[in-house]
Protein backbone atom coordinates (compact mmCIF):
# COMPACT_ATOMS: atom_id res chain seq x y z
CA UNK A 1 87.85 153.09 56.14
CA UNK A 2 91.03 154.22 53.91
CA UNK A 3 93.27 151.82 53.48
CA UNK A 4 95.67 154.37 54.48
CA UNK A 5 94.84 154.53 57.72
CA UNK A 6 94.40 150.67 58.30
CA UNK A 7 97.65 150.45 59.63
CA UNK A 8 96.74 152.62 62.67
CA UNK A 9 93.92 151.28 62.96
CA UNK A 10 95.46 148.04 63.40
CA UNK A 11 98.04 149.64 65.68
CA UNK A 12 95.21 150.54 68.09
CA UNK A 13 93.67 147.25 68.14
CA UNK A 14 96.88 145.19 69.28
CA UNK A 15 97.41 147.78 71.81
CA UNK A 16 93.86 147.23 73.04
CA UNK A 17 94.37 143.81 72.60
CA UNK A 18 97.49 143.67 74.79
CA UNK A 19 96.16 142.84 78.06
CA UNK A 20 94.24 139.75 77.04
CA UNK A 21 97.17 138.32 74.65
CA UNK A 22 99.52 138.47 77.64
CA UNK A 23 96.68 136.43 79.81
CA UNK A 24 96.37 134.23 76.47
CA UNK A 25 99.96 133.77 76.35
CA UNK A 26 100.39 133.06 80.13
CA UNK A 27 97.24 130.22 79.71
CA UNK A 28 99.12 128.47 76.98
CA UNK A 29 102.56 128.82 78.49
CA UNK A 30 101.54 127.59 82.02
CA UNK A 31 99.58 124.74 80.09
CA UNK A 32 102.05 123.66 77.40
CA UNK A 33 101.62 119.88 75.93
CA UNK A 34 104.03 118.06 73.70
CA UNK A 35 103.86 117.12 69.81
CA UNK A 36 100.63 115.52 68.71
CA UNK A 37 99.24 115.57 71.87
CA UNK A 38 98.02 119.44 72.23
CA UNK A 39 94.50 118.18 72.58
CA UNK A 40 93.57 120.88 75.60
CA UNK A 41 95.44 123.60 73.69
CA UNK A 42 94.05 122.51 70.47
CA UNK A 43 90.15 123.37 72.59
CA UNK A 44 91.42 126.84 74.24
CA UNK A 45 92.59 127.99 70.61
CA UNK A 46 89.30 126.92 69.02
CA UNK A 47 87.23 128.47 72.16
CA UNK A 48 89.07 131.61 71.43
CA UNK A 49 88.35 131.30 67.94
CA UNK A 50 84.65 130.83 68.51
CA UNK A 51 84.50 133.80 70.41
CA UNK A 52 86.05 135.88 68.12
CA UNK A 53 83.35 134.45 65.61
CA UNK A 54 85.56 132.39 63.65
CA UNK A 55 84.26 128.92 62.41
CA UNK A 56 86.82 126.20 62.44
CA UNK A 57 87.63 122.89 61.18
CA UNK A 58 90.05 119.74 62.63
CA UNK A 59 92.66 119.31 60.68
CA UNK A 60 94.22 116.26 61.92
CA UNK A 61 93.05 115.82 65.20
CA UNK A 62 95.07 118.60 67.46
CA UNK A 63 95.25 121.02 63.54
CA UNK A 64 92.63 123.95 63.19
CA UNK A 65 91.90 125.64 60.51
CA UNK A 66 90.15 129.26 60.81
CA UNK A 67 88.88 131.06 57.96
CA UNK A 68 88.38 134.70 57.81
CA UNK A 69 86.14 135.79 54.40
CA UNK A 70 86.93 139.04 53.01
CA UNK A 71 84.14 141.49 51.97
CA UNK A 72 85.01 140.84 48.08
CA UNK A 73 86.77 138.04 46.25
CA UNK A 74 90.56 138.13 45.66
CA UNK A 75 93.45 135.98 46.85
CA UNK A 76 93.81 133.49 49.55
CA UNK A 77 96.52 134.38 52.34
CA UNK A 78 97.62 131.60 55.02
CA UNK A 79 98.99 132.44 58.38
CA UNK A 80 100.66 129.95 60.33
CA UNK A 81 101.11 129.10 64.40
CA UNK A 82 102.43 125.95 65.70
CA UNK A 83 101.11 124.56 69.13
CA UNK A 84 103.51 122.05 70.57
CA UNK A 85 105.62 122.37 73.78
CA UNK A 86 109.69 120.58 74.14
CA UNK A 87 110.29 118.09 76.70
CA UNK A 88 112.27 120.35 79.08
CA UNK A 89 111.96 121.32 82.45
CA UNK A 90 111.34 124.90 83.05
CA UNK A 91 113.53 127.09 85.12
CA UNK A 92 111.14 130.22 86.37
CA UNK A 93 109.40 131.49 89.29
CA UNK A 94 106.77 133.65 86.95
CA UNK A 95 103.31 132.86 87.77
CA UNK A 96 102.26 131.12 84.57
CA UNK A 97 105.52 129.26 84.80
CA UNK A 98 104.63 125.18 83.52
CA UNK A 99 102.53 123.60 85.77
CA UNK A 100 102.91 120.31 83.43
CA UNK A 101 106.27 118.81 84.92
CA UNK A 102 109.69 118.04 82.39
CA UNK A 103 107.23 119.98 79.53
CA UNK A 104 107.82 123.73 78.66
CA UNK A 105 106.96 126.23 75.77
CA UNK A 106 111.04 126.80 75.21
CA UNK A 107 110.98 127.47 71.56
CA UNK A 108 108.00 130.17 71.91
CA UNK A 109 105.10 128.15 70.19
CA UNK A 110 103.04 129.85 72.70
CA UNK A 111 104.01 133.27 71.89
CA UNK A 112 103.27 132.21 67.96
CA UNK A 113 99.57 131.12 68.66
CA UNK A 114 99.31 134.09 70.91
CA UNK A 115 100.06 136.41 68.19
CA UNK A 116 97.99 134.52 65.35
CA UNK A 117 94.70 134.55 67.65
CA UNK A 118 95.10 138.39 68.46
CA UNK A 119 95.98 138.86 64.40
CA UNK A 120 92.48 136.81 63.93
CA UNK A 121 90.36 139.25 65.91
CA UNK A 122 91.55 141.99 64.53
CA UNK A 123 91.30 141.14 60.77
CA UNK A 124 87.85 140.00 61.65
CA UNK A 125 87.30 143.31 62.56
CA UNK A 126 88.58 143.75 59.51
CA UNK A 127 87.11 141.92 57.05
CA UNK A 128 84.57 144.64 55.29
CA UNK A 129 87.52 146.22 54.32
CA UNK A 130 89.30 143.04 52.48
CA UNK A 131 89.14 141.91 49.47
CA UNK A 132 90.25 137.63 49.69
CA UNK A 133 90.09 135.19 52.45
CA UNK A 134 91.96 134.55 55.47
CA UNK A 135 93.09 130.90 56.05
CA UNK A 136 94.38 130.35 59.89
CA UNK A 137 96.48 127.25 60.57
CA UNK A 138 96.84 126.25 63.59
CA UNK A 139 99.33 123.77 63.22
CA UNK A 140 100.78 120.02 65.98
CA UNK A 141 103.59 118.76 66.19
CA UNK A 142 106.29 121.26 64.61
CA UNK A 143 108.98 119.67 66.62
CA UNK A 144 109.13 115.99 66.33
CA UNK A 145 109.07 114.00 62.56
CA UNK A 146 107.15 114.12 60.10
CA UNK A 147 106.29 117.59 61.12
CA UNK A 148 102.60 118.76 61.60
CA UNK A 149 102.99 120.50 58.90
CA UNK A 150 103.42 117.19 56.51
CA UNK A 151 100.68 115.59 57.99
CA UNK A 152 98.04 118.87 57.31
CA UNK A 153 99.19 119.35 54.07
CA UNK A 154 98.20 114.85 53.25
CA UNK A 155 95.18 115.98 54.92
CA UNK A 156 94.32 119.04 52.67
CA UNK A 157 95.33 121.88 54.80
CA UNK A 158 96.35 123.54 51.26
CA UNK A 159 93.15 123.18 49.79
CA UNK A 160 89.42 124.12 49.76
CA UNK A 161 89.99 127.36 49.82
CA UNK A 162 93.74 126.95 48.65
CA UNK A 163 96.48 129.58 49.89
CA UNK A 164 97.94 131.67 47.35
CA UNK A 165 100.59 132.72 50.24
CA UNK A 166 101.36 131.20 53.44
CA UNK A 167 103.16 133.66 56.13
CA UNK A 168 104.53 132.37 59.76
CA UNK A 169 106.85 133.64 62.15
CA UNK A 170 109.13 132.86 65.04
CA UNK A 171 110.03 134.38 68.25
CA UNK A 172 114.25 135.83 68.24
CA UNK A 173 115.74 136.52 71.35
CA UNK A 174 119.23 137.81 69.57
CA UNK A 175 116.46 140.77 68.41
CA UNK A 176 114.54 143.44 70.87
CA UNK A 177 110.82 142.85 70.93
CA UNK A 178 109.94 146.04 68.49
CA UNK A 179 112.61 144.47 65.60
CA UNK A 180 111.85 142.05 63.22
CA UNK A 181 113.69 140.00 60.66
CA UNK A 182 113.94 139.08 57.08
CA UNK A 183 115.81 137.01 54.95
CA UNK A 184 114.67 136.46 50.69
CA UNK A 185 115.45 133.17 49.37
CA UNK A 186 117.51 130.33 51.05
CA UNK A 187 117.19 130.68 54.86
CA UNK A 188 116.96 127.30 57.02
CA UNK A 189 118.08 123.98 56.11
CA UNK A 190 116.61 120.77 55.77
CA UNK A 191 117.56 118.10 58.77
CA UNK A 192 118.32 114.57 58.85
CA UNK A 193 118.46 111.89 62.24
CA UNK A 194 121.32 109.60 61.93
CA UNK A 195 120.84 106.27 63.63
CA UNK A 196 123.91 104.17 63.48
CA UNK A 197 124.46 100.40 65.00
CA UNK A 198 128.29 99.66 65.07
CA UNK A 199 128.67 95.70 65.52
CA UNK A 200 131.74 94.03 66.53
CA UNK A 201 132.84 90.97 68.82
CA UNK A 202 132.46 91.33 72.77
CA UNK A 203 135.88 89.97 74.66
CA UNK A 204 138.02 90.99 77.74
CA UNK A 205 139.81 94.33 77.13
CA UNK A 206 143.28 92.20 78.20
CA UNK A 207 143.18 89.64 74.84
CA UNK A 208 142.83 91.46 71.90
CA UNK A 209 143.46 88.92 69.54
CA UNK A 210 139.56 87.25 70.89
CA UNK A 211 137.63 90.80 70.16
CA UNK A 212 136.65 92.97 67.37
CA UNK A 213 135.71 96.48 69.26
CA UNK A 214 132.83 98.54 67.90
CA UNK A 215 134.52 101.65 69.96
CA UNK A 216 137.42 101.63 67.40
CA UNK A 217 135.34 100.99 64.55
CA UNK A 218 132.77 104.27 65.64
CA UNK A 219 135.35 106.46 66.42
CA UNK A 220 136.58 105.79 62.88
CA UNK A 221 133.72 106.45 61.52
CA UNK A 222 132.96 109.61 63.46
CA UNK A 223 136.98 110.94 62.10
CA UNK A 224 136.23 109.99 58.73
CA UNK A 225 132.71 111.50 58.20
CA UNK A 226 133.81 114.61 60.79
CA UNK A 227 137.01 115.19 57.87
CA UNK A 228 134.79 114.37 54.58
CA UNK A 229 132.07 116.78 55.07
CA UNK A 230 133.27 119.67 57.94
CA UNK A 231 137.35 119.59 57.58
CA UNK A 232 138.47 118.53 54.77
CA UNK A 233 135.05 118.53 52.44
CA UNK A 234 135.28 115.88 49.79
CA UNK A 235 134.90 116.77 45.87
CA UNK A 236 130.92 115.68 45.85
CA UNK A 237 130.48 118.65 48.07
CA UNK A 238 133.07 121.12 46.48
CA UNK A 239 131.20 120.75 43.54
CA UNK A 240 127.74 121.27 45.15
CA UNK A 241 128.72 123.92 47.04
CA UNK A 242 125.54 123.86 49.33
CA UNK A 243 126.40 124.80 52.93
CA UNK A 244 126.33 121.88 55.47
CA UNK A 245 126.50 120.38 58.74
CA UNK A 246 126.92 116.68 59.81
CA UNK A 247 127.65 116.11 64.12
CA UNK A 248 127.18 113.06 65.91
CA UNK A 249 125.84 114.06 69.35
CA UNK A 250 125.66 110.91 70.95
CA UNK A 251 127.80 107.45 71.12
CA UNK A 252 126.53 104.38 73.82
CA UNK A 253 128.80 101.81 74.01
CA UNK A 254 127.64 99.75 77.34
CA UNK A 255 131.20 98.37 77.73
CA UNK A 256 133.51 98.68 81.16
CA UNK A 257 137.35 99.54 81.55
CA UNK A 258 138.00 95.76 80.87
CA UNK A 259 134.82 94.49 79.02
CA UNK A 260 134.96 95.42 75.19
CA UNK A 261 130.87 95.23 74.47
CA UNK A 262 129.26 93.49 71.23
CA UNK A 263 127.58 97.41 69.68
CA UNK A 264 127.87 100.61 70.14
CA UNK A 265 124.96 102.91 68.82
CA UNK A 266 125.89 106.54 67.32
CA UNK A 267 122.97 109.92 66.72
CA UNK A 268 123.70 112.65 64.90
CA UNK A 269 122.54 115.23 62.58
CA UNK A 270 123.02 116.13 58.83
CA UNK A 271 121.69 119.57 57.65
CA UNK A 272 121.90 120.83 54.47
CA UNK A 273 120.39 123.05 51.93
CA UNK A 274 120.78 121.09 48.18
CA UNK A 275 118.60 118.35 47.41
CA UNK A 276 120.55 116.76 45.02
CA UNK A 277 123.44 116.97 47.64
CA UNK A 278 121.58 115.39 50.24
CA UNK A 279 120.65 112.46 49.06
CA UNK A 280 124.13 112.01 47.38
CA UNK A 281 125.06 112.49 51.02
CA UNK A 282 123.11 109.48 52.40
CA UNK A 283 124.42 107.09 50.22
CA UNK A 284 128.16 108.54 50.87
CA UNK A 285 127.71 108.27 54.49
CA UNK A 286 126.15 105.07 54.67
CA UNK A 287 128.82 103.15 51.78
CA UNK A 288 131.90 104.78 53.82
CA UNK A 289 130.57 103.53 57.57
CA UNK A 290 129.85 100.27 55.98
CA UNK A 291 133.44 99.98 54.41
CA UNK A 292 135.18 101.10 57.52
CA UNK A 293 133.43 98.37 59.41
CA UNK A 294 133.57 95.33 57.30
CA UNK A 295 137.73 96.49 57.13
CA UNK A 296 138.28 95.95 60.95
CA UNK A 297 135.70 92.58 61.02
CA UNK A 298 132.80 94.28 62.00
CA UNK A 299 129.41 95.19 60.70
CA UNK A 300 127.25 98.46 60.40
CA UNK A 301 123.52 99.63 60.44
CA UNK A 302 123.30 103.29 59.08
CA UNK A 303 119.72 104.27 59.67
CA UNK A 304 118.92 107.95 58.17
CA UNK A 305 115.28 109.02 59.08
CA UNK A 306 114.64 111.68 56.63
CA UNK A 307 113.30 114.99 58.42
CA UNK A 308 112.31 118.36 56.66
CA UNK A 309 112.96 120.00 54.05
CA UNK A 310 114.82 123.09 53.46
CA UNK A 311 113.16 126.18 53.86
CA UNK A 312 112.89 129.14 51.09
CA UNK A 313 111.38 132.29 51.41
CA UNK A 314 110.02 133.86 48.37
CA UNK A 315 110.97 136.92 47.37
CA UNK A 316 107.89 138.53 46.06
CA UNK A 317 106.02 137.35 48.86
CA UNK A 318 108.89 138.45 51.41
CA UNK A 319 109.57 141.93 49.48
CA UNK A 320 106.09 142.76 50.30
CA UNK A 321 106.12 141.47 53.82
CA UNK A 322 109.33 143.82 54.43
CA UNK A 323 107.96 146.32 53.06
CA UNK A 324 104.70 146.06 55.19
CA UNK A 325 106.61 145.58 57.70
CA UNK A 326 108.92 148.80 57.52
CA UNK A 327 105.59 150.77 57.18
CA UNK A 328 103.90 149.38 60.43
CA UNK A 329 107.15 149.35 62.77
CA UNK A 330 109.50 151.67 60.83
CA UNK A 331 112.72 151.28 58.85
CA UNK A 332 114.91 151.01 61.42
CA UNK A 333 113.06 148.06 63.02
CA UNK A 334 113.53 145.99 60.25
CA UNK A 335 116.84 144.05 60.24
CA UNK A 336 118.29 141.39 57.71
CA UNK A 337 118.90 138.29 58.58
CA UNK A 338 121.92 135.79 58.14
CA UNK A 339 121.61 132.37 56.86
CA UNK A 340 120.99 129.45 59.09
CA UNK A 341 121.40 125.68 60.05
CA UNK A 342 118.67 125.00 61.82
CA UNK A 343 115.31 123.41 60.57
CA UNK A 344 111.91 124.20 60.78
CA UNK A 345 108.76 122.30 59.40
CA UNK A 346 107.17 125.52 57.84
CA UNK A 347 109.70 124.39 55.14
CA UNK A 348 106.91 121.72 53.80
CA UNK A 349 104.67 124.73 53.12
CA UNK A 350 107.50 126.89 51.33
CA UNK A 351 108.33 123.66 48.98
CA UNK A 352 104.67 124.08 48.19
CA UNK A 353 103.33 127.51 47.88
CA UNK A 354 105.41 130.57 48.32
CA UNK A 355 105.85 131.67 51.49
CA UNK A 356 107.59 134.34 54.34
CA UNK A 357 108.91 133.20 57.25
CA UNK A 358 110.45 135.81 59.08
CA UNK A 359 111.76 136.32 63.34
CA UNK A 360 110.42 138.38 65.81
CA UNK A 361 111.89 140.15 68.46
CA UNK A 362 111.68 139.00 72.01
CA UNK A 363 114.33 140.41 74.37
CA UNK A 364 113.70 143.00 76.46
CA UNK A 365 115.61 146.48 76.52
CA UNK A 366 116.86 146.00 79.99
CA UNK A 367 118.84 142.88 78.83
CA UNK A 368 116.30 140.38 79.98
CA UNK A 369 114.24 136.99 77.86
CA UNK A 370 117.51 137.07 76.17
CA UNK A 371 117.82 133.29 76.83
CA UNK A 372 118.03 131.05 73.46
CA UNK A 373 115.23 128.85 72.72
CA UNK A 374 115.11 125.47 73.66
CA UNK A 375 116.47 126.55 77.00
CA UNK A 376 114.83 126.11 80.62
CA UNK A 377 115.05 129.97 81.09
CA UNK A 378 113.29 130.66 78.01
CA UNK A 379 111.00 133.41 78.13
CA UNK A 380 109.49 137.24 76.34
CA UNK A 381 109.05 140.56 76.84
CA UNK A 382 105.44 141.14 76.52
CA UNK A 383 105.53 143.78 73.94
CA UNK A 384 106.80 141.15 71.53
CA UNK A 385 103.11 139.98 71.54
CA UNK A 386 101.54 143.36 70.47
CA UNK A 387 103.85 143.70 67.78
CA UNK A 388 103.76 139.83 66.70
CA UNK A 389 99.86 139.95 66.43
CA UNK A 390 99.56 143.74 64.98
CA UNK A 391 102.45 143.02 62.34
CA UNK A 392 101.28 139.54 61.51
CA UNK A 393 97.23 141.07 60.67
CA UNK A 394 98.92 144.24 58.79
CA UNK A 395 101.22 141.79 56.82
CA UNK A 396 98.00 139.75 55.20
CA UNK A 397 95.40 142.52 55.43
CA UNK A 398 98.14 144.65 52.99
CA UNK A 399 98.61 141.60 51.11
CA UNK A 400 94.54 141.76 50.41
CA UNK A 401 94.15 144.82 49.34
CA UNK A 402 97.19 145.22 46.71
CA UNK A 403 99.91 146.95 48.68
């Protein structure tokens, strides 16, 4: 076959395909399990695998591996799908709705496996044509710490044969299913949990001169930290300049309008995308909550459970992608994309081996599956699966054969 004429080729395929990725999709989505325990899912995928004629490995014990070998040597190209459901409560009445209570596919994992199986049958359809290997990574656990991705990589997921590229991508509502985006360089930031313990002296809310409150002490905190780093940002951050965000989404402080209680307990977030910054960060946080609540007579644990990484997209890697990209769906389909704040544990991989990690499109023309992810109403148009699983086999089969 031309290589010209691979890309219509291709084209065909997902279309033919299109049927049986929506009744893929609806299995996983009606069947979703949560992070590093995808052990049916983890069985369909390799089932479908095996059918296709694809040996597999464990990788980990819910992580697959797939490989695809090319009719000649040549490079080694990676393609990535996570497999783990949130702990939300879907909102739907479609018929492959969740039928596993407070557990849904919100953030589209489903839709991402989906799209890497039907890219696996067609580039092993493929594969007299190609000139390298295909490495399929099937990935647990991309939303809770370490990341699935941490744990495959200490288990050798980049190795024997080892990627020269990794590629992945992510379902985007804000885009029509058709569209996909871009972004070179910088393009999600790493993410840390803050656990904070506030400790001060329990009493009766009428004798203030008997209690130390941990309420005052917290909300002190939260002012101080909320000014340093979003309001007024002190000179350690001027002079990194790296964008960042530090919230505190929840306080507990199991008091009453009269009873002042012994703790309160604080979460929160810091994001960032400089390393150096970040760690400067930790220590800044933790010295300034510590000072603020030895002042007043109190005490404070600051507990910061590291998370991932930031993610960077390289830009040979994600030039090419583009540009494959703009050939398959045209150039009009292909948007840029803006910076952003949230986190994803594909960024292990791209502090690795270079990588692409780019969105697909999801909403439907009529206005509908427009809902965020992470949301009970969550949901895609189905096209969004043709064009995941055609795009995502034309991205690596171009990368094999020199485009």
């Amino acid at each position: 076959m031309d290589a010209h004429f691979i890309p219509d080729y291709i084209k065909k395929e997902a279309k033919t395909l299109a049927t049986h990725l929506s009744f893929v999709r609806h299995h996983l989505h009606a069947h979703p399990e949560l992070s590093f325990h995808e052990f049916a899912t983890a069985n369909f995928v390799e089932e479908e695998l095996h059918k296709i004629g694809i040996t597999t490995t464990r990788c980990t014990p819910t992580g697959i591996v797939g490989i695809i070998e090319g009719a000649h040597p040549g490079k080694v190209v990676a393609l990535r799908a996570d497999l783990d459901a949130l702990p939300i409560q879907e909102k739907s009445d479609a018929t492959y709705a969740s039928k596993n209570p407070g557990v849904m596919h919100a953030c589209g994992h489903d839709v991402h496996t989906t799209c890497l199986l039907g890219a696996a049958k067609i580039l092993f359809g493929l594969r007299a044509h190609l000139s390298g290997t295909i490495k399929l990574i099937f990935q647990p656990g991309e939303e809770v710490l370490p990341g699935g991705a941490a744990l495959m990589i200490d288990e050798g997921v980049l190795e024997n044969p080892e990627p020269d590229l990794l590629i992945a991508q992510h379902v985007f509502p804000s885009l029509p299913a058709g569209c996909v985006g871009f972004r070179n360089g910088m393009y999600m930031a790493s993410t840390d949990e803050l656990h904070v313990t506030v400790k001060g002296k329990p009493g009766h809310a009428a004798m203030p001169k008997d209690y130390i409150n941990p309420l005052v002490i917290a909300a002190r905190i939260i002012d101080r930290l909320q000014r340093d780093f979003m309001e007024e940002p002190i000179a350690l951050l001027k002079q990194h300049n790296a964008p960042t965000v530090l919230a505190f989404g929840k306080i507990e402080g199991l008091g009453a309008t009269n009873v002042i209680p012994a703790e309160v307990k604080l979460q929160g977030t810091f994001r960032t995308m400089n390393e150096e910054w970040r760690e400067s960060a930790h220590t800044y946080m933790q010295q300034v909550a510590q000072e603020i609540a030895a002042n007043a007579g109190g005490s404070c644990e600051f507990r910061i459970d590291k998370g991932y990484p930031f993610l960077v997209n390289d830009d040979h890697v994600t030039n090419h992608a583009r540009a494959a990209a703009r050939e398959y769906l045209g150039e009009e389909q292909v948007k840029e994309l803006e910076l952003r704040m949230t986190a994803e544990d594909f960024a292990w991989f791209s502090q690795r081996k270079p990588v692409c990690f780019y969105r697909l499109g999801t909403a439907s023309p009529d206005g509908r599956n427009t809902h965020g992810v992470h949301t009970p109403e969550f949901d895609v148009d189905p096209k969004s699966l043709e064009v995941g699983a055609g795009l995502l086999a034309w991205i690596a089969a171009s990368a094999l054969m020199g485009k």
